[in-house]
N, C-alpha and C. Protein backbone atom coordinates (compact mmCIF):
# COMPACT_ATOMS: atom_id res chain seq x y z
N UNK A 1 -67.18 223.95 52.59
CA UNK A 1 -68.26 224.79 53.08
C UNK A 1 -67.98 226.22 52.63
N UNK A 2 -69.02 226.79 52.03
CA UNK A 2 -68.94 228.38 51.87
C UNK A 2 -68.98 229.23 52.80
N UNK A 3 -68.60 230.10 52.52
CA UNK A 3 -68.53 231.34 53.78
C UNK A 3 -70.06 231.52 53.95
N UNK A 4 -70.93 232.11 53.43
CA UNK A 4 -72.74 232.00 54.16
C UNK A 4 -72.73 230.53 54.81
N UNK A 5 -72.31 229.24 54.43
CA UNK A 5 -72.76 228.19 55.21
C UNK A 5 -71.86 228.54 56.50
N UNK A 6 -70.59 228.70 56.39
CA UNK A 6 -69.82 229.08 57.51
C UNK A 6 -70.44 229.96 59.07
N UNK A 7 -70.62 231.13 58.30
CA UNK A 7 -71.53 232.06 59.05
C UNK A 7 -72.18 231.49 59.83
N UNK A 8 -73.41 230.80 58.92
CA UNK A 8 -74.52 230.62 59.12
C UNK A 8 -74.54 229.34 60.49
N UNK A 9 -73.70 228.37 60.32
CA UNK A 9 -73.40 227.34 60.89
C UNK A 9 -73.03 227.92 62.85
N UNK A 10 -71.43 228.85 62.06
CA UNK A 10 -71.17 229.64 63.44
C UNK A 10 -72.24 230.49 64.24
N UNK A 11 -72.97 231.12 63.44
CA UNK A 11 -74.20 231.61 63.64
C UNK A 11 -75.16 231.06 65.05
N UNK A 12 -75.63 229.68 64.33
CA UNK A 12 -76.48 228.55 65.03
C UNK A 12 -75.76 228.29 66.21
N UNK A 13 -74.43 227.87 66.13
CA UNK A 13 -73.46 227.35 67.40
C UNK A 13 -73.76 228.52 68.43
N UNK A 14 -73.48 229.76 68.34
CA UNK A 14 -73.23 230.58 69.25
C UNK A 14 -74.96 231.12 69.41
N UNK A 15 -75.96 230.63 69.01
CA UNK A 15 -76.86 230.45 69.86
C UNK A 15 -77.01 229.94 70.30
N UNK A 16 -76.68 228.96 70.55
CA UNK A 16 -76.75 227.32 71.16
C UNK A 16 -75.89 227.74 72.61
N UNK A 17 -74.79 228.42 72.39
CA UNK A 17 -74.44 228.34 73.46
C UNK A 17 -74.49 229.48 74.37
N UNK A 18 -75.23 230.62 73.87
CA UNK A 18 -76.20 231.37 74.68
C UNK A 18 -77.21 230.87 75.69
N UNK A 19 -78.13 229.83 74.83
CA UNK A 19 -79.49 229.21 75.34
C UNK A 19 -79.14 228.26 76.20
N UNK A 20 -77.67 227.09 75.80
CA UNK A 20 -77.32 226.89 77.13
C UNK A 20 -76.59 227.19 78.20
N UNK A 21 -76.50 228.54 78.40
CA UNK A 21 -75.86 229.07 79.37
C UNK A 21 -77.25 229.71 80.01
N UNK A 22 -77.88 229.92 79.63
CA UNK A 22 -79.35 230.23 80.08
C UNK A 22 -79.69 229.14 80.72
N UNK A 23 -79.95 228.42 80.30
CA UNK A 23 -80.38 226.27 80.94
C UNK A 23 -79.89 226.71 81.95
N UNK A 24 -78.37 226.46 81.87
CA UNK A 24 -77.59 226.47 83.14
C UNK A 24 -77.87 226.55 84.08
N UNK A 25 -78.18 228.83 84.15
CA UNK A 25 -78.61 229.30 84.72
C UNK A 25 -79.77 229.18 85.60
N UNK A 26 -80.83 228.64 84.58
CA UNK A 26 -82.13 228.70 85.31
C UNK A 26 -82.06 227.48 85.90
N UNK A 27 -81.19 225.81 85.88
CA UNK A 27 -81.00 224.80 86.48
C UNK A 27 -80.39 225.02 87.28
N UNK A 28 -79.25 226.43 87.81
CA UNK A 28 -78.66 226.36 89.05
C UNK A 28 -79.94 227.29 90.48
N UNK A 29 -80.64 228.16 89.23
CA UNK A 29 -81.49 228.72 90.32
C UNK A 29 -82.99 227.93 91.11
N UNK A 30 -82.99 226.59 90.75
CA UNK A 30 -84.20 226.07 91.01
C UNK A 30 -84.30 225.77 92.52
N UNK A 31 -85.22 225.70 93.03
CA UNK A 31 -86.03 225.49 94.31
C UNK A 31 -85.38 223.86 94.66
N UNK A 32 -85.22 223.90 95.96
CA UNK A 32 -84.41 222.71 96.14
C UNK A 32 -85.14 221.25 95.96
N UNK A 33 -86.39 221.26 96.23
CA UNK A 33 -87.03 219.97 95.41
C UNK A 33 -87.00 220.06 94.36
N UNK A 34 -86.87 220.70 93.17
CA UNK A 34 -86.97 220.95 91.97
C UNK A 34 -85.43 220.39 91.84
N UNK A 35 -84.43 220.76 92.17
CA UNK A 35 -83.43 220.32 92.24
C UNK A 35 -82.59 219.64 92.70
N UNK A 36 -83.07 218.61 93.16
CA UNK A 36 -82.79 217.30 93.26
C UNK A 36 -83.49 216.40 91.95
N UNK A 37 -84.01 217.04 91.19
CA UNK A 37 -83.82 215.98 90.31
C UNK A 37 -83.36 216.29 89.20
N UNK A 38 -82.28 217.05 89.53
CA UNK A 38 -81.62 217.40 88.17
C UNK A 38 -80.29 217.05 88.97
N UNK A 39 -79.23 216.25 88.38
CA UNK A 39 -78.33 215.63 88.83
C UNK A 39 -76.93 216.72 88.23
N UNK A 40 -76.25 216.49 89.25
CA UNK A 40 -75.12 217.89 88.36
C UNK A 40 -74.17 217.04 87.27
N UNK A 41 -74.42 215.65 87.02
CA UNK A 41 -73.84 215.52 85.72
C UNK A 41 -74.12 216.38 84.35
N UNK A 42 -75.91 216.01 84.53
CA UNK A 42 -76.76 217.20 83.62
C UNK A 42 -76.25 218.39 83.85
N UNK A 43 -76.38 218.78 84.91
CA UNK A 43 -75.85 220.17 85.10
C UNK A 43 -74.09 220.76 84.12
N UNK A 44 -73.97 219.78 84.45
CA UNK A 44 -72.21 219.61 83.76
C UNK A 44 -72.35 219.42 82.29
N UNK A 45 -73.33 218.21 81.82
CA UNK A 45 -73.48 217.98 80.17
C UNK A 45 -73.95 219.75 79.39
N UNK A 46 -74.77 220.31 80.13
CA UNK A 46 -75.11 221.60 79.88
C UNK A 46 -73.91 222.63 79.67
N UNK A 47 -73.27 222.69 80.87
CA UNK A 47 -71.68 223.63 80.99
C UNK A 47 -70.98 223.28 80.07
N UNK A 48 -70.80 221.80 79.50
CA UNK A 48 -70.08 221.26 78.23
C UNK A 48 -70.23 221.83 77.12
N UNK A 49 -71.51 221.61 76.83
CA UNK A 49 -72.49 221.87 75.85
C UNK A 49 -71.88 223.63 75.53
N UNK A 50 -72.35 224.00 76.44
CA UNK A 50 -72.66 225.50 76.14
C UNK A 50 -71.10 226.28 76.04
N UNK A 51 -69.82 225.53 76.55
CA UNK A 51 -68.31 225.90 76.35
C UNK A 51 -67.72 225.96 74.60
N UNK A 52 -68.83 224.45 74.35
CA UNK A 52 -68.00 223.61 73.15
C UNK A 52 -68.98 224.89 72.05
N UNK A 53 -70.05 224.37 72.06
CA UNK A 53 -70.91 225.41 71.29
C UNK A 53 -69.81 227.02 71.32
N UNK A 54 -69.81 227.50 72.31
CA UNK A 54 -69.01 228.91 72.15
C UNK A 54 -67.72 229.05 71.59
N UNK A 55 -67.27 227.78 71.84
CA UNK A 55 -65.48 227.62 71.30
C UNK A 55 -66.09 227.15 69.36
N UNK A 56 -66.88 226.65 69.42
CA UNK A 56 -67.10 226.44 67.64
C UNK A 56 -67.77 227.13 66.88
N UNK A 57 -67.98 228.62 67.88
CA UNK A 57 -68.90 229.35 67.09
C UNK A 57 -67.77 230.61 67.25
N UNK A 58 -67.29 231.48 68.10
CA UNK A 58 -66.44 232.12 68.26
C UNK A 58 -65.05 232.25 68.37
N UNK A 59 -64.65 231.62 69.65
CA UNK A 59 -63.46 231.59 70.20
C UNK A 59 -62.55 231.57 69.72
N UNK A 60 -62.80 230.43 69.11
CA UNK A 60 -61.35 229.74 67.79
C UNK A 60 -61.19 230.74 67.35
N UNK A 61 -62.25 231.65 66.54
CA UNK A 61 -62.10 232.72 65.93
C UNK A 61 -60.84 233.94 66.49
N UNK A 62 -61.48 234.46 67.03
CA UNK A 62 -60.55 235.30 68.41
C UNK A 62 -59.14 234.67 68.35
N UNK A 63 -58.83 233.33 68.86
CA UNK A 63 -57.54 232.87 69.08
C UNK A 63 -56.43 233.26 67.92
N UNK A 64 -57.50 232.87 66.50
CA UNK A 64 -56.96 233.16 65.48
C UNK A 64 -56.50 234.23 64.95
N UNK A 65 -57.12 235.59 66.04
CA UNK A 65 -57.10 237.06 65.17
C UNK A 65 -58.61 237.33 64.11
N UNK A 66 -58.99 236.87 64.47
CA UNK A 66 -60.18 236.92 63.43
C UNK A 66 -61.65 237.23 64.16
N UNK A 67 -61.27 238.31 65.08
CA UNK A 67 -62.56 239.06 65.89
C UNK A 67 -63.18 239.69 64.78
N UNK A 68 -63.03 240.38 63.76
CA UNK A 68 -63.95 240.87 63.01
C UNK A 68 -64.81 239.72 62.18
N UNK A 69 -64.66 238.68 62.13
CA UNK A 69 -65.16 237.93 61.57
C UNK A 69 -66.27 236.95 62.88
N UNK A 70 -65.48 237.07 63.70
CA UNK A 70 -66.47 237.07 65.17
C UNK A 70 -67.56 237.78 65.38
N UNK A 71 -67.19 238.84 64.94
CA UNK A 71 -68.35 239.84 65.48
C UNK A 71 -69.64 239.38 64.35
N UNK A 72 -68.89 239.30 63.34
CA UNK A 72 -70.24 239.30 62.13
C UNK A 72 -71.23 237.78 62.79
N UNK A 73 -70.33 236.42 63.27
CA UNK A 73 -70.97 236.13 63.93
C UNK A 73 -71.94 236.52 64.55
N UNK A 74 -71.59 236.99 65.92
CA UNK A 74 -72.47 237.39 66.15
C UNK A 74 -73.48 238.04 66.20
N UNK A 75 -73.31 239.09 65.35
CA UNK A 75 -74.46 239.37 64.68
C UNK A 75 -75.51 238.59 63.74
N UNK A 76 -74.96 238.08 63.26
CA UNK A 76 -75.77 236.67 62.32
C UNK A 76 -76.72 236.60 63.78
N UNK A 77 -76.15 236.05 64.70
CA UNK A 77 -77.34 234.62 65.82
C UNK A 77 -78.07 235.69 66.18
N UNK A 78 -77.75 237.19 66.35
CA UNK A 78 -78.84 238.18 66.35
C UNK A 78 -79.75 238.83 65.64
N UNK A 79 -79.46 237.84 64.67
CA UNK A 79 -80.61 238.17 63.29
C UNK A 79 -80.56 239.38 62.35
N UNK A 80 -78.71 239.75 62.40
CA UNK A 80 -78.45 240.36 61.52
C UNK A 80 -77.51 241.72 62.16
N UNK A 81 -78.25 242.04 63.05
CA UNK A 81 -77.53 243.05 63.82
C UNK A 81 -77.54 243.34 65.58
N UNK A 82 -76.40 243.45 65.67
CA UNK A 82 -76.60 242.98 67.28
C UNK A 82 -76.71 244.38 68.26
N UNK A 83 -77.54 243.98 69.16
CA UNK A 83 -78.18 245.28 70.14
C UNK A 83 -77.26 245.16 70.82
N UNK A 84 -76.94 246.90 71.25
CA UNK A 84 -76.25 246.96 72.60
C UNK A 84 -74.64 246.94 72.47
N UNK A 85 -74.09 246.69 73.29
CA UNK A 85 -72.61 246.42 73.12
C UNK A 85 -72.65 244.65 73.29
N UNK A 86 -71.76 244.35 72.44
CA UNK A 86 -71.96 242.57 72.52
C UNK A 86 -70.59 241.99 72.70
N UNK A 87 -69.46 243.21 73.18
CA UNK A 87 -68.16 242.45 73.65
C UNK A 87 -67.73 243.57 74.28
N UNK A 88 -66.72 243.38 75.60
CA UNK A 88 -65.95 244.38 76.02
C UNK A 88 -64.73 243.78 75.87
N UNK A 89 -63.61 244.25 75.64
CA UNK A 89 -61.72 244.11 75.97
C UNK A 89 -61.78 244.66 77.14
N UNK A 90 -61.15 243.90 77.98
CA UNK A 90 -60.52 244.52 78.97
C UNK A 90 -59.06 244.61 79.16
N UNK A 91 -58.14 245.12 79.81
CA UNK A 91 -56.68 244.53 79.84
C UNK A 91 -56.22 244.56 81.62
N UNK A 92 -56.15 243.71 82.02
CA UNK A 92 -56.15 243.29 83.52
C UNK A 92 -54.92 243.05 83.62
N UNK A 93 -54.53 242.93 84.99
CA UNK A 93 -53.39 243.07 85.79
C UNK A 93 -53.00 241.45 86.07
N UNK A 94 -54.26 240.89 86.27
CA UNK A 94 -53.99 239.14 86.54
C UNK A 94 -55.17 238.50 85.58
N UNK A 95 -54.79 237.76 84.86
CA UNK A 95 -56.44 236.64 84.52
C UNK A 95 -56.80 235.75 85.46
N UNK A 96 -55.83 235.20 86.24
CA UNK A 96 -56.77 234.72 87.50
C UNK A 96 -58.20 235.45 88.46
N UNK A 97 -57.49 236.68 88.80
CA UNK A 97 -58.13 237.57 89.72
C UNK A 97 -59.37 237.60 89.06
N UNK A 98 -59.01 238.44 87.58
CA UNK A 98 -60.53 238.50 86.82
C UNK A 98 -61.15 237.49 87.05
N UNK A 99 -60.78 236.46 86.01
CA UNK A 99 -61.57 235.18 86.12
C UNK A 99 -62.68 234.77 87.62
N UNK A 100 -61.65 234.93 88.64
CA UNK A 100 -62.35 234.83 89.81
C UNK A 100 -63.68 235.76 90.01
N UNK A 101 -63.03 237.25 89.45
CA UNK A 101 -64.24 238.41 89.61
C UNK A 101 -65.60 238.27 89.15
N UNK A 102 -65.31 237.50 87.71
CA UNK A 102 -66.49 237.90 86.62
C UNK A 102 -67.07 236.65 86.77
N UNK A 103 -66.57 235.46 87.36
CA UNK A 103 -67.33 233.93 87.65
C UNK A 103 -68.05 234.12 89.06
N UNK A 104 -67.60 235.25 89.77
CA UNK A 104 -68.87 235.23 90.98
C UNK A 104 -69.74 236.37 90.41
N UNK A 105 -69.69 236.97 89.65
CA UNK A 105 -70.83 237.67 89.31
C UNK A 105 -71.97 236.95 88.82
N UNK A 106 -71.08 236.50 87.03
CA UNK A 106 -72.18 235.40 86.30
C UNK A 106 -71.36 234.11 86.57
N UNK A 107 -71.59 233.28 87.65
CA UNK A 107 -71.13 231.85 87.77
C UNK A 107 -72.11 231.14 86.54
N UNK A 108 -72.77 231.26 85.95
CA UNK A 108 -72.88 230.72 84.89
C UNK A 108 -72.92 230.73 83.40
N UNK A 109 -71.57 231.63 83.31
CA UNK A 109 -71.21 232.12 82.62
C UNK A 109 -70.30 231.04 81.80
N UNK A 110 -69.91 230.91 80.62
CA UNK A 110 -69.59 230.19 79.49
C UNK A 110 -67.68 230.95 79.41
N UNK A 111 -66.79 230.21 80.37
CA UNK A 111 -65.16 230.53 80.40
C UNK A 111 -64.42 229.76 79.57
N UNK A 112 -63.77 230.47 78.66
CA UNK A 112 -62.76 229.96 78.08
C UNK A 112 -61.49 230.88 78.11
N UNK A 113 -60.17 229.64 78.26
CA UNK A 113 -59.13 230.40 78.45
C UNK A 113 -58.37 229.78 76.83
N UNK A 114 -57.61 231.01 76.61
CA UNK A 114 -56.76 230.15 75.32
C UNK A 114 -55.71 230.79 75.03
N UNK A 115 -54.63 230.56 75.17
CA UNK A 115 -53.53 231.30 75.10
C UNK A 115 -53.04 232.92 75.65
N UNK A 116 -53.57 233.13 76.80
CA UNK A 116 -53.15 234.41 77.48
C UNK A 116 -54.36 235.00 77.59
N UNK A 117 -55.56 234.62 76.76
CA UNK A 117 -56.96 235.43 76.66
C UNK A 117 -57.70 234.52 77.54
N UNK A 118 -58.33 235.34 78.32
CA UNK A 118 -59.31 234.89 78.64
C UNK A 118 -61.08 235.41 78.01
N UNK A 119 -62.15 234.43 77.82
CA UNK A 119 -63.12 234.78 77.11
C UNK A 119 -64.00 233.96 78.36
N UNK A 120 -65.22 235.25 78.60
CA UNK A 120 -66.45 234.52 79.43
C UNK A 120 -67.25 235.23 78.85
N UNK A 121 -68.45 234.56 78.82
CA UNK A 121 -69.89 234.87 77.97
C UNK A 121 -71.14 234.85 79.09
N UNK A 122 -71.65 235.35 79.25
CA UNK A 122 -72.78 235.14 80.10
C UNK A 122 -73.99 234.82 79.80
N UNK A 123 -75.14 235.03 80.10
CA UNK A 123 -76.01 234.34 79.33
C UNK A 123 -76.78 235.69 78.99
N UNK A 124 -76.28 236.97 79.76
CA UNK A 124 -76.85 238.19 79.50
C UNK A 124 -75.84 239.23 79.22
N UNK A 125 -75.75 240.34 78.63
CA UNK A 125 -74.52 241.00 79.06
C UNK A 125 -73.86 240.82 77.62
N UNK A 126 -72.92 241.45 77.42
CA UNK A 126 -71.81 241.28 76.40
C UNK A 126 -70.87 240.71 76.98
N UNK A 127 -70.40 239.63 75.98
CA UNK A 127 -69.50 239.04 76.02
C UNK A 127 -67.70 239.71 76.62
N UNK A 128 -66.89 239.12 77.38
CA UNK A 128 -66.04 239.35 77.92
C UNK A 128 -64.25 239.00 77.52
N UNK A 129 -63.60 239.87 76.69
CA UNK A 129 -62.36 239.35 76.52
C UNK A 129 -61.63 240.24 77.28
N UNK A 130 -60.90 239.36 77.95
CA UNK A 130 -59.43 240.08 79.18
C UNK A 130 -58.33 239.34 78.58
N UNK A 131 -57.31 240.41 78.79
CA UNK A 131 -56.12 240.16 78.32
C UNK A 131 -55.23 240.10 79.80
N UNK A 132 -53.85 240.09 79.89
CA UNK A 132 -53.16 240.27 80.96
C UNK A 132 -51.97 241.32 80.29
N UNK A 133 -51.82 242.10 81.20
CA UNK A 133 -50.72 243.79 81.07
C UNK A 133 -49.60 242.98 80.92
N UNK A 134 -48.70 243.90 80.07
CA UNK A 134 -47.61 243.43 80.47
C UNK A 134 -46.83 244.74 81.22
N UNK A 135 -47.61 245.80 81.76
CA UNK A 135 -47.01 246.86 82.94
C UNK A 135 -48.59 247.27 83.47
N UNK A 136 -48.68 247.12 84.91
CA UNK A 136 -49.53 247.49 85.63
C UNK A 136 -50.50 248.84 85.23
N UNK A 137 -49.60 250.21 84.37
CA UNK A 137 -50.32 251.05 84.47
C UNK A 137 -50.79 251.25 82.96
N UNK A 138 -51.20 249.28 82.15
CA UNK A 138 -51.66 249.80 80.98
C UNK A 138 -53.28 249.20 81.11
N UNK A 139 -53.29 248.49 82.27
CA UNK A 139 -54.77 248.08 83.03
C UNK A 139 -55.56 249.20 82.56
N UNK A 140 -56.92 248.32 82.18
CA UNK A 140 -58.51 249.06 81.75
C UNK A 140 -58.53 249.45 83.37
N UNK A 141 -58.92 250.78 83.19
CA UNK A 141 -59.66 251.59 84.49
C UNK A 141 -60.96 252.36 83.91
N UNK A 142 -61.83 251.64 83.83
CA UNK A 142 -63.45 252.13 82.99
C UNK A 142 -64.56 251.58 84.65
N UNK A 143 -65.31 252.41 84.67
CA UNK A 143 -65.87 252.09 85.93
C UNK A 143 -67.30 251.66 85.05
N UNK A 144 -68.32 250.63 85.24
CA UNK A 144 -69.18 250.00 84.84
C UNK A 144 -70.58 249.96 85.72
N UNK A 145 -71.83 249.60 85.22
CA UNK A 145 -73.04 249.17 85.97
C UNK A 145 -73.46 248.42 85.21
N UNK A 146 -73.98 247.03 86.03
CA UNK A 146 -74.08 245.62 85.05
C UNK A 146 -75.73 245.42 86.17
N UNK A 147 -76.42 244.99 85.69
CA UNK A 147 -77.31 244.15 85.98
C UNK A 147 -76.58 242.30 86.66
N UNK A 148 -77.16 241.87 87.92
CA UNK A 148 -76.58 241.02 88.47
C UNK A 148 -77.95 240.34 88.79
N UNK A 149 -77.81 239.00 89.44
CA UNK A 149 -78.78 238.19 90.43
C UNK A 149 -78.40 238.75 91.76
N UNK A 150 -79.69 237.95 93.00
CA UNK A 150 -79.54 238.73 94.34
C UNK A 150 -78.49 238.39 94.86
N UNK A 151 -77.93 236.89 94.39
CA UNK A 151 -76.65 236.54 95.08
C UNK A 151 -74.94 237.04 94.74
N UNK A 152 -75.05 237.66 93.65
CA UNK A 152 -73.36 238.18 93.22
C UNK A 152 -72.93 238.76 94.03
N UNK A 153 -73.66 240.30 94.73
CA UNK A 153 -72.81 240.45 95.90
C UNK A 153 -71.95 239.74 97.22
N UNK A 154 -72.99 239.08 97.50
CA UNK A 154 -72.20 237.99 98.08
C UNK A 154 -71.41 236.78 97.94
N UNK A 155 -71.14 236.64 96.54
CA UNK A 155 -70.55 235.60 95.86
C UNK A 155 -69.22 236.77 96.11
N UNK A 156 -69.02 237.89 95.33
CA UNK A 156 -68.35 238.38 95.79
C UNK A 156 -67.42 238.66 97.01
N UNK A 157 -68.04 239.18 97.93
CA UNK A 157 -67.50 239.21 98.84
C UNK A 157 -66.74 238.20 99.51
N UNK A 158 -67.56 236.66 99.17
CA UNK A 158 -66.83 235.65 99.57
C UNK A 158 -65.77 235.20 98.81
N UNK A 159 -65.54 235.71 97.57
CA UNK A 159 -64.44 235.57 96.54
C UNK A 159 -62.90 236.37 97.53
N UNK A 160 -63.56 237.05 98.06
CA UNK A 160 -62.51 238.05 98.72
C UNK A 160 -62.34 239.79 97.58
N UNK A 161 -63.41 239.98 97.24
CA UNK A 161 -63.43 241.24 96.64
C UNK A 161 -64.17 242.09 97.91
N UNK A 162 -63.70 243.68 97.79
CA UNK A 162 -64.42 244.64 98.21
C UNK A 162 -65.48 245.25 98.17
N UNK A 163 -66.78 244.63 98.46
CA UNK A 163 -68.16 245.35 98.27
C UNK A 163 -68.69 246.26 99.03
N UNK A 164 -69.40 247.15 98.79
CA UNK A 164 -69.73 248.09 99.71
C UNK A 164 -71.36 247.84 100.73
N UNK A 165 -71.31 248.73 101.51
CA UNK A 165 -72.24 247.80 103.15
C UNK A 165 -73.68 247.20 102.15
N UNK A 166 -74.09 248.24 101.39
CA UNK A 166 -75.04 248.22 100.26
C UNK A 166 -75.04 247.09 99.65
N UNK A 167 -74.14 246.55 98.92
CA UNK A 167 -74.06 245.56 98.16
C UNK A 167 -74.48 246.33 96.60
N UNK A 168 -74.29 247.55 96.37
CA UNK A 168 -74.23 248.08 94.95
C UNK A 168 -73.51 248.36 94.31
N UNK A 169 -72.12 248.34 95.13
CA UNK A 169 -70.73 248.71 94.41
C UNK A 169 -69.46 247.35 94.84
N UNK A 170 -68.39 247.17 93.71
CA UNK A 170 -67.64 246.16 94.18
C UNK A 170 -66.78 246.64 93.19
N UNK A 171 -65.03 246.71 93.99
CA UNK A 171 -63.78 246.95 92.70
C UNK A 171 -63.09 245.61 92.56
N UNK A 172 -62.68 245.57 91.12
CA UNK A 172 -62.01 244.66 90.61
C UNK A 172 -60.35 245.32 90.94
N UNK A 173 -60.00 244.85 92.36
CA UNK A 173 -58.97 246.01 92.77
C UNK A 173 -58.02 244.11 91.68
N UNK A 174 -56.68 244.99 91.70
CA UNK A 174 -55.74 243.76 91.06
C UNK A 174 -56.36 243.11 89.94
N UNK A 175 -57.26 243.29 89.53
CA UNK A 175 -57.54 243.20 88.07
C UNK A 175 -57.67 244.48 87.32
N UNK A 176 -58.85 244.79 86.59
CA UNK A 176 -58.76 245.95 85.83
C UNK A 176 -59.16 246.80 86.66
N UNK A 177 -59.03 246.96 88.21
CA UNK A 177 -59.11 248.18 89.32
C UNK A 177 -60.33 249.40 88.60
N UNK A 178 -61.34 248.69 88.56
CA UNK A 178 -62.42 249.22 87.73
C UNK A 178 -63.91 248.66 89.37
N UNK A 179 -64.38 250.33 89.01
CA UNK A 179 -65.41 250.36 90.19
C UNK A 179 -66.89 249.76 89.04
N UNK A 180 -67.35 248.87 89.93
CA UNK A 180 -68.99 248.43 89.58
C UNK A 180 -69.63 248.51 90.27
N UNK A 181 -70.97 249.23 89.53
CA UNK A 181 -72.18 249.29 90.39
C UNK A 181 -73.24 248.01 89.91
N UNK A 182 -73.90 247.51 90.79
CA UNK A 182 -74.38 246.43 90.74
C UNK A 182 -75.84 246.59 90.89
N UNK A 183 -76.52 246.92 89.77
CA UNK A 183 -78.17 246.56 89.73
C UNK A 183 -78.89 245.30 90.45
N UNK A 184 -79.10 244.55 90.98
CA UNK A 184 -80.21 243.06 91.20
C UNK A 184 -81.23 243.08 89.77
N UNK A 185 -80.96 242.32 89.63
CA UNK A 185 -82.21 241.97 88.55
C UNK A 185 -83.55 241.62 89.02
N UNK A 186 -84.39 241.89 88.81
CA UNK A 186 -85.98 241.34 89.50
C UNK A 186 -85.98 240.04 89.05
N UNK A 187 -86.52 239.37 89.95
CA UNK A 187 -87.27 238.23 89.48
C UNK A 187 -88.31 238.29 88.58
C-alpha cells in the first residue's frame, strides 16, 4: 500500500470512529422506550467498533512515535485541514484518576490505553493524550472550558471529583490539578 492509500485508508478509519462514538452517544441518550430496544450488546458492538476504528486509524500511530503522521491523519478525515485544536497532551499525576475524570465527562468517549499513554477521543472536542509524571510538579496545570451534556456534572461528582454548588466548575485535583469550567450543551 502507498502512503496516499495509507492516509487515505487511516483517514476513513478515524472517521468511522468519530461517527461511532457519536452512535454511541446518541444510543446512550435515548428516551427509555426508545431504549429498550436497543440491547447493550449493540450498544457494546458500537464501543468496539468505534475503539478498533480509532486504534487503526491513529493510536498505533502515537504508540509508535509517529504523532506527526497522526495528525496529518487527521486532518485528511477533516477534509484536509482540521478546525480548532484536534489534540491536547496532558501530563497527569495518575492515569487512573484522569481516566476516571475525562470518562464522566464524555462517558462516550473512545479510551485507549497503551503503554503508559492514555488516549480518549470524544465524539466532540479534541482528542485527549495523558501521560503519567514521573515528579508531581511536572503535572499540566492549564485551566480549561469544554462544552459538556446536562449530566457530567453529576457524573462527576459521583466519580468523587470536586464540583462547584453551580455545577460550572470541577478540578481534576490528583490528576493534572487543572480547574474546568463546564458549559451544558443545548439540546
Amino acid at each position: 500500500m502507498d502512503a496516499d492509500d495509507d492516509l487515505e485508508t487511516r483517514a476513513s478509519l478515524y472517521r468511522v470512529a468519530q461517527q461511532a462514538a457519536a452512535l454511541h452517544r446518541l444510543l446512550a441518550a435515548l428516551p427509555p422506550g426508545a431504549a429498550r430496544r436497543v440491547t447493550g450488546g449493540e450498544k457494546d458492538t458500537i464501543s468496539q467498533l468505534a475503539s478498533r476504528a480509532l486504534w487503526s486509524s491513529t493510536a498505533d500511530l502515537h504508540q509508535q512515535g509517529r504523532s506527526e503522521y497522526a495528525a496529518e491523519v487527521v486532518a485528511r478525515a477533516h477534509g484536509g485541514a482540521a478546525e480548532g485544536i484536534t489534540e491536547l497532551r496532558l501530563v497527569t499525576n495518575s492515569l487512573d484518576i484522569s481516566e476516571r475524570f475525562w470518562r464522566a465527562i464524555y462517558p462516550d468517549a473512545a479510551v485507549q490505553r497503551v503503554v503508559g499513554e492514555l488516549w480518549i477521543t470524544s465524539p466532540v472536542g479534541p482528542a485527549l493524550l495523558l501521560v503519567e509524571a514521573v515528579a508531581a510538579h511536572l503535572i499540566t496545570t492549564v485551566d480549561m472550558e469544554i462544552v459538556v451534556d446536562a449530566g457530567a456534572a453529576e457524573r462527576l461528582s459521583e466519580a468523587g471529583f470536586d464540583v462547584s454548588h453551580d455545577g460550572r466548575y470541577v478540578v481534576d485535583a490528583n490528576g493534572t490539578d487543572s480547574t474546568v469550567r463546564m458549559e451544558v450543551r443545548p439540546r
